[in-house]
Structure formats: C-alpha cells, structure tokens
N, C-alpha and C. Protein backbone atom coordinates (compact mmCIF):
# COMPACT_ATOMS: atom_id res chain seq x y z
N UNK A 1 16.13 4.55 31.47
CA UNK A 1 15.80 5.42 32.56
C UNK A 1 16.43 6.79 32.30
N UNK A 2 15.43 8.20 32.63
CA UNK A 2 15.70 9.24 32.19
C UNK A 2 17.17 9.76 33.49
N UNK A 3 18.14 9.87 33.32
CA UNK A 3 19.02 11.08 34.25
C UNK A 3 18.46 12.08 35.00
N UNK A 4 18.33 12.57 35.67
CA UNK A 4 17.47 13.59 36.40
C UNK A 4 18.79 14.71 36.45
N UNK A 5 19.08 15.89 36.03
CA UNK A 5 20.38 16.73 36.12
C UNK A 5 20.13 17.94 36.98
N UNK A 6 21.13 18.74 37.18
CA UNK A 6 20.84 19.51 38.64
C UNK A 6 19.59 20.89 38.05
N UNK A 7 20.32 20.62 36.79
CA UNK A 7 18.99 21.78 36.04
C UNK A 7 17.38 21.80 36.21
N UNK A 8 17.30 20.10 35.97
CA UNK A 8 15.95 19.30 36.60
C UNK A 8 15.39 19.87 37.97
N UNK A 9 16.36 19.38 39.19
CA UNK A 9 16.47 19.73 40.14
C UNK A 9 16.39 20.97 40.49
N UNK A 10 16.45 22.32 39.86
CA UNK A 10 16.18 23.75 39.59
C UNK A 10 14.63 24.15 39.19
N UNK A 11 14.60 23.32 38.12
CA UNK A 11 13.41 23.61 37.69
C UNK A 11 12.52 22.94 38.78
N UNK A 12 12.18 22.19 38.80
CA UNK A 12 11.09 21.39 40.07
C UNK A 12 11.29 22.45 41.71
N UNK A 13 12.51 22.86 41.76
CA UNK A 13 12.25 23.45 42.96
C UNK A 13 11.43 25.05 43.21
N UNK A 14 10.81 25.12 41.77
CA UNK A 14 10.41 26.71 42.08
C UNK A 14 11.04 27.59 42.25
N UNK A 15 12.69 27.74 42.63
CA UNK A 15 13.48 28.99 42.96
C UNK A 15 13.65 29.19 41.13
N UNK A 16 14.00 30.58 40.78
CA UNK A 16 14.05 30.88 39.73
C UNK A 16 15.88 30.99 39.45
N UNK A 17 16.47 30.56 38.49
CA UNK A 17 17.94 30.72 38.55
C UNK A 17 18.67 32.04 38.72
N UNK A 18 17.79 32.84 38.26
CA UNK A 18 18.40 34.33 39.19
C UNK A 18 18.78 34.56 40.55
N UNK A 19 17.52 34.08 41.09
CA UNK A 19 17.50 33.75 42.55
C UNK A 19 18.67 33.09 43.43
N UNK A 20 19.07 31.90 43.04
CA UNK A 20 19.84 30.77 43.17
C UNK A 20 21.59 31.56 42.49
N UNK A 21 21.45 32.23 41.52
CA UNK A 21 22.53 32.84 41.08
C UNK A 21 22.75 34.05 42.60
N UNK A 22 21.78 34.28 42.36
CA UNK A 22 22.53 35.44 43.79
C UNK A 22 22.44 35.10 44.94
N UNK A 23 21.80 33.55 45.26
CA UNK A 23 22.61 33.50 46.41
C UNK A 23 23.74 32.92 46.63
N UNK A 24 24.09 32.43 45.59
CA UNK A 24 25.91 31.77 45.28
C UNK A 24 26.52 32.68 44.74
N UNK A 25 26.01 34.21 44.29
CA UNK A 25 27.17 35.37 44.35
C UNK A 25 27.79 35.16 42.88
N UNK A 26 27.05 35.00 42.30
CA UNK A 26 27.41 35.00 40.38
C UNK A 26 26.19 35.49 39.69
N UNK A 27 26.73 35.80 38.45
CA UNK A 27 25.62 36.41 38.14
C UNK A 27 24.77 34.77 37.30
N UNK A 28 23.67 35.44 37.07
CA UNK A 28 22.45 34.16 36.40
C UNK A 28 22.84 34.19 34.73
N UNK A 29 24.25 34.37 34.18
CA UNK A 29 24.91 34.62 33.00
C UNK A 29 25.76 33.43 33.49
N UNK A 30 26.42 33.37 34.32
CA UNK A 30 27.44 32.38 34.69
C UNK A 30 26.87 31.15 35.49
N UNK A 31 25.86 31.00 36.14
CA UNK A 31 24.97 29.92 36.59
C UNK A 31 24.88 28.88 35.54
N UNK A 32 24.10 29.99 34.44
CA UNK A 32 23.71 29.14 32.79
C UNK A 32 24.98 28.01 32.43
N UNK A 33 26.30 28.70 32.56
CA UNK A 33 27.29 28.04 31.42
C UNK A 33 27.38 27.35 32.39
N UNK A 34 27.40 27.66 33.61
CA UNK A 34 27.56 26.45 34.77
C UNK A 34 27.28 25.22 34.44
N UNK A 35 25.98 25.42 34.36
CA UNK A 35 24.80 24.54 34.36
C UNK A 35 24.82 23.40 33.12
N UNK A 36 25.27 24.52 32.15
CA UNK A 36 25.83 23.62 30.64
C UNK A 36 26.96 23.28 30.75
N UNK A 37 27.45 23.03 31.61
CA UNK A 37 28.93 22.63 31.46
C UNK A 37 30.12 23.37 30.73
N UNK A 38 29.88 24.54 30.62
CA UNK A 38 30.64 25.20 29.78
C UNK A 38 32.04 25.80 30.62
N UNK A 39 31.23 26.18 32.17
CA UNK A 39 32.41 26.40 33.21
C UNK A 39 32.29 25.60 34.49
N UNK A 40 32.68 25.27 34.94
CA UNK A 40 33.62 24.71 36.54
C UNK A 40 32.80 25.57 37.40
N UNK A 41 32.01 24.87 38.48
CA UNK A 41 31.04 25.59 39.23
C UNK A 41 32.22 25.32 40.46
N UNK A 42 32.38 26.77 41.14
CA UNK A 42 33.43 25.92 42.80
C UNK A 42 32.87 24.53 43.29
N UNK A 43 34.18 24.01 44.05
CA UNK A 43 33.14 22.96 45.11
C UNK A 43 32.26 23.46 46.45
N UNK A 44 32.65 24.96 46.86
CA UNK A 44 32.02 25.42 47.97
C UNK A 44 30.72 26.22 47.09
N UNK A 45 30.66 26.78 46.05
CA UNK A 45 29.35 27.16 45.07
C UNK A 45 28.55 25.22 45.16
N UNK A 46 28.94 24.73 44.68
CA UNK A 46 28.45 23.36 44.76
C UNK A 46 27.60 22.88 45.51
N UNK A 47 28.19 23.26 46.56
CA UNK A 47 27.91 22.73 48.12
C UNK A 47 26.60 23.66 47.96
N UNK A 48 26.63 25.24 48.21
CA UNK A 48 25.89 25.89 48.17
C UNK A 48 24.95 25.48 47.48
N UNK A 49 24.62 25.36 46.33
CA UNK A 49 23.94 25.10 45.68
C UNK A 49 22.79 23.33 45.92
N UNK A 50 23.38 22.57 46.02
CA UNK A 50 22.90 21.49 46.99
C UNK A 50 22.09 21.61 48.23
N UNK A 51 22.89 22.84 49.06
CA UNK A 51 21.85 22.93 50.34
C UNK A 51 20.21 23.75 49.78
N UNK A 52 20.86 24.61 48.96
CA UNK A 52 19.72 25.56 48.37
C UNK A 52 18.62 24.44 48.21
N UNK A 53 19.13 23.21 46.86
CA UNK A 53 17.92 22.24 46.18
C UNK A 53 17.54 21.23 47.84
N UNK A 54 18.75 21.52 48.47
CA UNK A 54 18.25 20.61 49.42
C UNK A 54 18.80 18.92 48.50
N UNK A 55 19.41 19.27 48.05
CA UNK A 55 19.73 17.60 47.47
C UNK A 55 21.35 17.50 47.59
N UNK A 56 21.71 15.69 48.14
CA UNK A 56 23.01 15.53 48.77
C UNK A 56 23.92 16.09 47.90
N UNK A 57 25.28 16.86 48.45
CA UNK A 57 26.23 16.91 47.97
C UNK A 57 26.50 16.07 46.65
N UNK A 58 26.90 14.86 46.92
CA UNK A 58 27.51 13.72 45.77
C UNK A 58 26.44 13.81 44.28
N UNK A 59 25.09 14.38 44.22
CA UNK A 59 24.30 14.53 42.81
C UNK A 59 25.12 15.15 42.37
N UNK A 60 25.44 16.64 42.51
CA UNK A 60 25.98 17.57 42.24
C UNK A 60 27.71 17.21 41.45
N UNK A 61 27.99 16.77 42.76
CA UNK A 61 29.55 16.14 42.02
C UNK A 61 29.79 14.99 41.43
N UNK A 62 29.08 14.46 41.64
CA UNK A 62 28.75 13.29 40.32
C UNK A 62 28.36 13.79 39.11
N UNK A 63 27.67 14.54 39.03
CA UNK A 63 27.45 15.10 37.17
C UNK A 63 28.36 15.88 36.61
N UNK A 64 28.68 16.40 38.38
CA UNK A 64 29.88 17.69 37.07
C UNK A 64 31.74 16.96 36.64
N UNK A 65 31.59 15.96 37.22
CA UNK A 65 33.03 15.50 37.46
C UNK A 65 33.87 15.51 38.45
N UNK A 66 33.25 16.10 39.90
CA UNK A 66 34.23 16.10 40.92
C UNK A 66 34.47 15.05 41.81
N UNK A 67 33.66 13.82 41.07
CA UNK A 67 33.66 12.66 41.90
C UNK A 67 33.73 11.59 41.17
C-alpha cells in the first residue's frame, strides 16, 4: 500500500505551494525543504497547514516526527 504524504495532500488540493507558503508566512523556498524534510516545519505552521488541506492534525505529525 502506497503512503499518501502531505505533499500528496498539496498536490490533490489545487492550492499551489506558493499560495499555502504565504499563508503560513514563509517563503515557497522554505515550504519545499519543509516538505523534504530537510527543515522542522513549527507545530503551530503544522497546524496551519492541516486546517489549510483540511486534513487532521496527527497526518501531519505523524510523518514529520512530532508524534
């Protein structure tokens, strides 16, 4: 069974990651490494980001490690 990742969850929702970058107040340079795991997304960016996809909290912190 394929993982579904929050990137997935980005792409299917139609918002474009620029978009989604400014409304969590980073630029769509730092979303990316986000996204790759390269940096530590906040847990209140997190959150944000969840209400945006509309998908529960715990996806989010379950992939990245905060749970």
């Amino acid at each position: 069974m394929n993982k579904i990742t929050i990137k997935d969850y980005i792409n299917n929702s139609g918002y474009k990651q620029k978009w989604i970058a400014k409304q969590l107040g980073i630029s769509s340079a730092m979303l990316s490494l986000q996204l790759k795991g390269l940096r530590k997304m906040k847990p209140l960016q997190a959150s944000k980001l969840c209400e945006i996809l509309k998908i529960p909290d715990s996806i989010y912190l379950n992939e990245s490690g905060y749970i």
